[in-house]
Protein backbone atom coordinates (compact mmCIF):
# COMPACT_ATOMS: atom_id res chain seq x y z
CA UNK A 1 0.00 0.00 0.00
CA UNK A 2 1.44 3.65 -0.75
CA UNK A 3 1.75 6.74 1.29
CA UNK A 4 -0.57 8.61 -0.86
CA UNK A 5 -4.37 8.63 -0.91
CA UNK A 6 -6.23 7.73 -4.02
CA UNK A 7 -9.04 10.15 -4.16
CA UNK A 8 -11.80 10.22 -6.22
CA UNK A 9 -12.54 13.15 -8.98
CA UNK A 10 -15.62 15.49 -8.28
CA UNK A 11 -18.39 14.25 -9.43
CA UNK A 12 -19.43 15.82 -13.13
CA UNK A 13 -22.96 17.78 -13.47
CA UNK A 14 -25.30 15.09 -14.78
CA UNK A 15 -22.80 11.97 -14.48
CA UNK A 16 -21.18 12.74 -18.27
CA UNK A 17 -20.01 9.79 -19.42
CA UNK A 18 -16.26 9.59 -19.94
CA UNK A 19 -16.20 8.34 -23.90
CA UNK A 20 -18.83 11.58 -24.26
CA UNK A 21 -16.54 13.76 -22.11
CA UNK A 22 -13.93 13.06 -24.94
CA UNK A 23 -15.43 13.49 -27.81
CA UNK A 24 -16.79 16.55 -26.90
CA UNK A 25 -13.43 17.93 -26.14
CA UNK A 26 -11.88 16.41 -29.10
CA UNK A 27 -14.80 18.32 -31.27
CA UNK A 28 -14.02 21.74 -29.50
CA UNK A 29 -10.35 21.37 -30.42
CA UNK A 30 -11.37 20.76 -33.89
CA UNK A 31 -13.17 23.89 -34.41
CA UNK A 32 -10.98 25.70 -32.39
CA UNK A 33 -7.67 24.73 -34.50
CA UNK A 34 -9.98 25.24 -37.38
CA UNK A 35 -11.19 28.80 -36.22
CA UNK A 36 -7.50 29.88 -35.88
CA UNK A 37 -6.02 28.08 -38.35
CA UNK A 38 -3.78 26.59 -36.36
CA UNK A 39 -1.41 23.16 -35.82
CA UNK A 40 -0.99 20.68 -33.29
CA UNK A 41 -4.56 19.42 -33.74
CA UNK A 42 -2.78 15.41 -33.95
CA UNK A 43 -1.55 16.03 -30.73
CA UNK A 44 -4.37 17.05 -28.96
CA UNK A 45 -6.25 14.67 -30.27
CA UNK A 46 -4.25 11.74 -29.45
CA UNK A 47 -4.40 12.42 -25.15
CA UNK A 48 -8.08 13.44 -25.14
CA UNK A 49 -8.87 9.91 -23.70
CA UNK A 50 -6.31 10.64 -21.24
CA UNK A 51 -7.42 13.98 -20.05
CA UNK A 52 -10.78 13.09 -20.42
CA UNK A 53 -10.42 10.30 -17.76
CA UNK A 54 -8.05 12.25 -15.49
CA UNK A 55 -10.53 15.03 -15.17
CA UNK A 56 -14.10 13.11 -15.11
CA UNK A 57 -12.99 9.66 -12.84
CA UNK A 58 -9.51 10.54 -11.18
CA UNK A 59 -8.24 14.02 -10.20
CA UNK A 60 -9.41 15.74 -6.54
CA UNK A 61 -10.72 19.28 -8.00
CA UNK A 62 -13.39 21.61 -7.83
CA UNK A 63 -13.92 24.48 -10.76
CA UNK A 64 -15.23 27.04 -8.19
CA UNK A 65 -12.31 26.31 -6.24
CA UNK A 66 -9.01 26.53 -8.47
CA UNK A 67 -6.65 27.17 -5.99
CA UNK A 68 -7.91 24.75 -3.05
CA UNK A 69 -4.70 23.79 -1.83
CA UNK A 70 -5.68 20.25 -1.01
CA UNK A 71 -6.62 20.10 -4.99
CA UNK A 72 -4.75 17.57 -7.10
CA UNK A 73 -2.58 19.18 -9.33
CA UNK A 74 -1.99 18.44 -13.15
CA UNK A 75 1.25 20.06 -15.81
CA UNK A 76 1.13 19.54 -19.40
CA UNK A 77 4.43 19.82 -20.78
CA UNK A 78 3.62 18.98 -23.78
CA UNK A 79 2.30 22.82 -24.07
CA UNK A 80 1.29 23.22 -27.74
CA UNK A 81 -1.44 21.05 -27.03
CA UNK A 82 -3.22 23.98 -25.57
CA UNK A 83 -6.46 23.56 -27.31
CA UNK A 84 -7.59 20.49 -26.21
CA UNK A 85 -6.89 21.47 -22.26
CA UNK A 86 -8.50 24.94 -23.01
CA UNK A 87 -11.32 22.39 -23.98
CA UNK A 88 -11.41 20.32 -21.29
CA UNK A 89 -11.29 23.24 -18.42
CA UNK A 90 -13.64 24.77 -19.96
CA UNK A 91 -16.14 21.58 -20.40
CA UNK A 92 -15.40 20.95 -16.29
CA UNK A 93 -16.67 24.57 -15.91
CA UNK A 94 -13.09 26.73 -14.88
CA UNK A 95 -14.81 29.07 -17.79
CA UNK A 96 -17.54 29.25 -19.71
CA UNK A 97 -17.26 27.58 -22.89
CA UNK A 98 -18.19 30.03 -25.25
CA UNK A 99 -14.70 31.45 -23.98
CA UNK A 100 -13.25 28.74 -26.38
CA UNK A 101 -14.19 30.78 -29.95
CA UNK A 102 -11.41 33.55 -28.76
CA UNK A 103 -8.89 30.74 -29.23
CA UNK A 104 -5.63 32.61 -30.53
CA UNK A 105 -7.38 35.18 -31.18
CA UNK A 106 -5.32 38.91 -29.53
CA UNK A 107 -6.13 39.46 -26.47
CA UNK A 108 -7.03 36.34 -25.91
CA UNK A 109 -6.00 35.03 -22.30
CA UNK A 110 -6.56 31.06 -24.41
CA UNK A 111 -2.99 31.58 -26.15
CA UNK A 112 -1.17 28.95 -28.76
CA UNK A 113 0.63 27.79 -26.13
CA UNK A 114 -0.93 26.45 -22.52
CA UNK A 115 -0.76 29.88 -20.35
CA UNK A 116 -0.95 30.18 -16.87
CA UNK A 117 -3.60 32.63 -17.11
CA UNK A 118 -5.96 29.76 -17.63
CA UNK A 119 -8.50 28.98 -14.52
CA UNK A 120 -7.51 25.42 -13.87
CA UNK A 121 -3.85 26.10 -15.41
CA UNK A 122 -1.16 25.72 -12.79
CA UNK A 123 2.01 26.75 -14.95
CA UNK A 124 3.09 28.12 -18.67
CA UNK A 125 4.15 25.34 -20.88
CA UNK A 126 5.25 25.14 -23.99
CA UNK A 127 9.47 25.09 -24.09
CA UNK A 128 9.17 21.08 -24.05
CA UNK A 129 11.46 19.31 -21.56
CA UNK A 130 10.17 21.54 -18.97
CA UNK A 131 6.95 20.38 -17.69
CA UNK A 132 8.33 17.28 -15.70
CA UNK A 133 11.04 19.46 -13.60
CA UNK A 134 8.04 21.49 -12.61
CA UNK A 135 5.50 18.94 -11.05
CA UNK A 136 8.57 17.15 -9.90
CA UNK A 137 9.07 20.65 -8.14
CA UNK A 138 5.58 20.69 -7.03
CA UNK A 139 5.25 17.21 -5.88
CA UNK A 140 8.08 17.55 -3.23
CA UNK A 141 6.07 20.94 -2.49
CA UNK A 142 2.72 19.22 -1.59
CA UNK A 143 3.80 16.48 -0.29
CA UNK A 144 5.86 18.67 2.28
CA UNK A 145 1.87 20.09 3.11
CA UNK A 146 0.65 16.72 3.92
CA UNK A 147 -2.28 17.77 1.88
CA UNK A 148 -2.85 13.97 0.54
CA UNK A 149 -2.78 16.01 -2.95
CA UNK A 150 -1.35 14.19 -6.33
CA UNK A 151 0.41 15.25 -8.93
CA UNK A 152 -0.21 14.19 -12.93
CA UNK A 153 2.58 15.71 -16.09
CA UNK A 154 1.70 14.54 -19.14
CA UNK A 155 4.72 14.39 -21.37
CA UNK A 156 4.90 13.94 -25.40
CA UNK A 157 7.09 11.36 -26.49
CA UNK A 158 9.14 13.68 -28.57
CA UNK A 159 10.04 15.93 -25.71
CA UNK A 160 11.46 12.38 -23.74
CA UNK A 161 14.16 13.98 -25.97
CA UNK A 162 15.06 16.81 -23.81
CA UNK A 163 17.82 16.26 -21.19
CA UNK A 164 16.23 18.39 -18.28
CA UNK A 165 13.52 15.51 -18.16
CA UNK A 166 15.89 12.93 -17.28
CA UNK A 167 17.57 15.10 -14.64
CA UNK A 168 13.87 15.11 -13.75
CA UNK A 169 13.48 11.29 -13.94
CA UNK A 170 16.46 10.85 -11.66
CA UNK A 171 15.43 13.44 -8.98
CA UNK A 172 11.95 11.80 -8.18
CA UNK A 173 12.54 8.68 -7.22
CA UNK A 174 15.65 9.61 -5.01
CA UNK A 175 13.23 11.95 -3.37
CA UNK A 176 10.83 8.99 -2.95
CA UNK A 177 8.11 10.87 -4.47
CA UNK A 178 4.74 8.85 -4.87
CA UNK A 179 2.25 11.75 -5.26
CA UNK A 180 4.09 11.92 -8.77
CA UNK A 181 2.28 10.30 -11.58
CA UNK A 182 4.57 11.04 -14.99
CA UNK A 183 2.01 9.83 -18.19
CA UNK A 184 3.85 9.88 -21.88
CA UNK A 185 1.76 10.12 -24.56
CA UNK A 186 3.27 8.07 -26.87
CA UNK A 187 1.61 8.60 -29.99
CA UNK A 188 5.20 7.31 -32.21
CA UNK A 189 5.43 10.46 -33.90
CA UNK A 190 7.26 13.83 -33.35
CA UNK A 191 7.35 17.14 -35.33
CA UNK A 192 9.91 15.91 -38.29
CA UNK A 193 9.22 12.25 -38.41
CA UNK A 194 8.27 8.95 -36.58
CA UNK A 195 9.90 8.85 -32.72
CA UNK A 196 11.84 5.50 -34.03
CA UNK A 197 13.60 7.64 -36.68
CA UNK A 198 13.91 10.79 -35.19
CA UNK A 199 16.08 9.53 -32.12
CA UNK A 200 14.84 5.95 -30.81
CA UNK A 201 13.38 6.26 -27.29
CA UNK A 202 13.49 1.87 -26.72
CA UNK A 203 13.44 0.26 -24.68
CA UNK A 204 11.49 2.70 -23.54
CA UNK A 205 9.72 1.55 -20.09
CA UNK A 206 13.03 -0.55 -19.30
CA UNK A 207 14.84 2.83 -18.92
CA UNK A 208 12.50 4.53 -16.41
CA UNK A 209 12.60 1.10 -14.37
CA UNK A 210 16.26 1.74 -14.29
CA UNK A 211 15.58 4.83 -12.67
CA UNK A 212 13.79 3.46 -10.08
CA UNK A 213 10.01 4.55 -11.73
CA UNK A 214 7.22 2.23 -11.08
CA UNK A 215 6.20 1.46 -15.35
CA UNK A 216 2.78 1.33 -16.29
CA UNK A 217 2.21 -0.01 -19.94
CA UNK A 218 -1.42 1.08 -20.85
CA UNK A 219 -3.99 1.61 -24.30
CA UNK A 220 -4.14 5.19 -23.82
CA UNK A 221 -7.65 4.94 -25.71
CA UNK A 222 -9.32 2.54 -23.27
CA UNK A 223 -11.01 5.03 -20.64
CA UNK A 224 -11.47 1.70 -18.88
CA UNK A 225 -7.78 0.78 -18.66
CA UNK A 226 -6.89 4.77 -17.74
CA UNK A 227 -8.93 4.61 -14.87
CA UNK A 228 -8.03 1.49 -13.17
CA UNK A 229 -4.09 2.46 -13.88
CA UNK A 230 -4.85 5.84 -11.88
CA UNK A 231 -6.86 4.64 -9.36
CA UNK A 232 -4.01 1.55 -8.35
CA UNK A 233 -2.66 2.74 -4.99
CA UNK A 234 1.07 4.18 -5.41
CA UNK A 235 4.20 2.44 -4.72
CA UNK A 236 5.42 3.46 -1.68
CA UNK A 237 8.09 5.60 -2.11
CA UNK A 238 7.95 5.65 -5.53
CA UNK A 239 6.46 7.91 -8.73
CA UNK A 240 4.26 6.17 -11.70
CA UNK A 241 5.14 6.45 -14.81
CA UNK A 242 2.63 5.84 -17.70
CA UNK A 243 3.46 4.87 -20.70
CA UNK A 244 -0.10 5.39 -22.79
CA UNK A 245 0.18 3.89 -26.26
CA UNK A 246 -1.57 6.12 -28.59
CA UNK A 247 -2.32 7.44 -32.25
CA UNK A 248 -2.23 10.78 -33.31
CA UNK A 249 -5.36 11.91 -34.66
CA UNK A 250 -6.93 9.60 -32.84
CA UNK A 251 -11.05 10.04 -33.57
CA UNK A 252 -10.41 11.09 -37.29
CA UNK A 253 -9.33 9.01 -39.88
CA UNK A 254 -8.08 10.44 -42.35
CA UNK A 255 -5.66 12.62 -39.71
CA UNK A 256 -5.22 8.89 -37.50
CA UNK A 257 -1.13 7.94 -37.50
CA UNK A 258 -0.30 11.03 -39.90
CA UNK A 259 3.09 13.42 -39.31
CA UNK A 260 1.42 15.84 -41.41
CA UNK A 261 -1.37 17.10 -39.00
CA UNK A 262 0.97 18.17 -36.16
CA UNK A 263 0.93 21.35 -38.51
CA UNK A 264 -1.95 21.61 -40.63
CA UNK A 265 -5.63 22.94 -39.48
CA UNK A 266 -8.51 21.49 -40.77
CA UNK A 267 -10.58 22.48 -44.14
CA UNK A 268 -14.26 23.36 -43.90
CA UNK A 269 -15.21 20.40 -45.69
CA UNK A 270 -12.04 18.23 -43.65
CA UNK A 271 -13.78 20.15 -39.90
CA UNK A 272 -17.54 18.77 -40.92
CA UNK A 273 -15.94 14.97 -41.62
CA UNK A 274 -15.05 15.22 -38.30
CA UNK A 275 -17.23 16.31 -36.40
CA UNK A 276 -19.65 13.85 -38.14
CA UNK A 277 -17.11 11.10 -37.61
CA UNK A 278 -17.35 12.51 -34.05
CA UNK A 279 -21.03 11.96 -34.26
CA UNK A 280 -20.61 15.60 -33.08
């Protein structure tokens, strides 16, 4: 059994079904990125089920509350997928959702890249290779409280690149930090290519365990699977990582497993196959 308590997400208004949750957030991304004309739709696309099960089944928040200090806490360092947690705040009520139509536009407080101006945002992210250090940073914080509070960073594969995360990856476990829960989205592609080509990440999961990481393997599709992975009691005395095999684009075909839409935004006619693939 592990130091840290497994609590419970607030419940959502009207018990919204998880697989509902995320298509609905996956749609407001759409036209959002579509609005602005803007990339990175793949990658949002591809951790919806994650975030969508993290904030309907898992994480200890409360909307009217955004700075409870007793609140679990989740980074996304994998910033340039802005639209899709702009979509999901907003969806758990941190702002109203109509908010969502000023994405990128000036003035905007809903920038390109995830800003901690956000209700429900705890930190700017966007520099990849970042995002870890931070809820590493925060982890020791809370759990220095004794507030029982967790802490979830949701990396890209790509940015598993950066050096600063494995400084990161060391740090944790030789702080014994269990609130930490590290999830990569591992969608096999980065910005120029496929992860395997770019620079080879494997054996992946056999290199945290050789930092001393408790590795989860998981479909990062199957809500089901999500949940019972963040739900398992932590290992005492040391952080989770979850790997959470994925495709980008997932929810679209034609943009399922393709480099090409970590850059391009949607057509009018490419939004409305979509959506209607969305059933949205």
């Amino acid at each position: 059994m592990g130091s840290v308590k497994q609590s419970p997400g607030t419940m959502l208004p009207n018990a919204i079904n998880t697989r509902d949750f995320a298509a609905r957030i996956r749609a407001h991304a759409l036209r959002m990125v579509f609005r602005a004309k803007a990339s990175h739709i793949g990658s949002c696309l591809s951790m919806a089920d994650i975030l969508a099960t993290l904030y309907t089944q898992t994480m200890r928040i409360d909307p009217l509350r955004p700075s409870d200090p007793t609140r679990d806490r989740f980074i996304l360092s994998k910033g340039h997928a802005a639209a899709i947690l702009y979509a999901t705040l907003a969806e758990r009520g941190f702002f109203p959702i109509t908010e969502l139509e000023s994405y990128c536009e000036s003035g905007s407080r809903l920038t390109g890249h995830v800003s901690h101006g956000v209700p429900g945002v705890e930190v700017s992210t966007g520099s990849l290779g970042h995002g870890l250090p931070i809820a590493v940073g925060i982890a020791l914080g809370v759990r220095a409280q004794a507030s029982g509070a967790r802490v979830f960073c949701l990396l890209s594969d790509g940015e598993c690149d950066e050096g600063s995360n494995w400084e990161a990856i060391l740090f944790a476990p030789h702080h014994k930090l269990d609130n930490l829960v590290a999830i990569v989205d591992f969608n096999k592609i980065q910005s120029f290519g496929r992860v395997s080509e770019v620079l080879e990440l494997e054996p992946f999961a056999d290199k945290w365990r050789a930092f001393r990481w408790n590795v989860v393997e998981v479909d990062g599709h199957d809500v089901d699977a999500l949940s019972r992975t963040f739900a398992e009691p932590a290992k005492l005395g040391q952080p989770t990582v979850v790997i959470a095999h994925t495709i980008k684009g997932k929810g679209v075909s034609y943009m399922e497993d393709k480099l090409e839409w970590h850059y391009k935004s949607p057509s009018d006619e490419q939004l409305q196959q979509a959506l209607a693939e969305l059933k949205l």
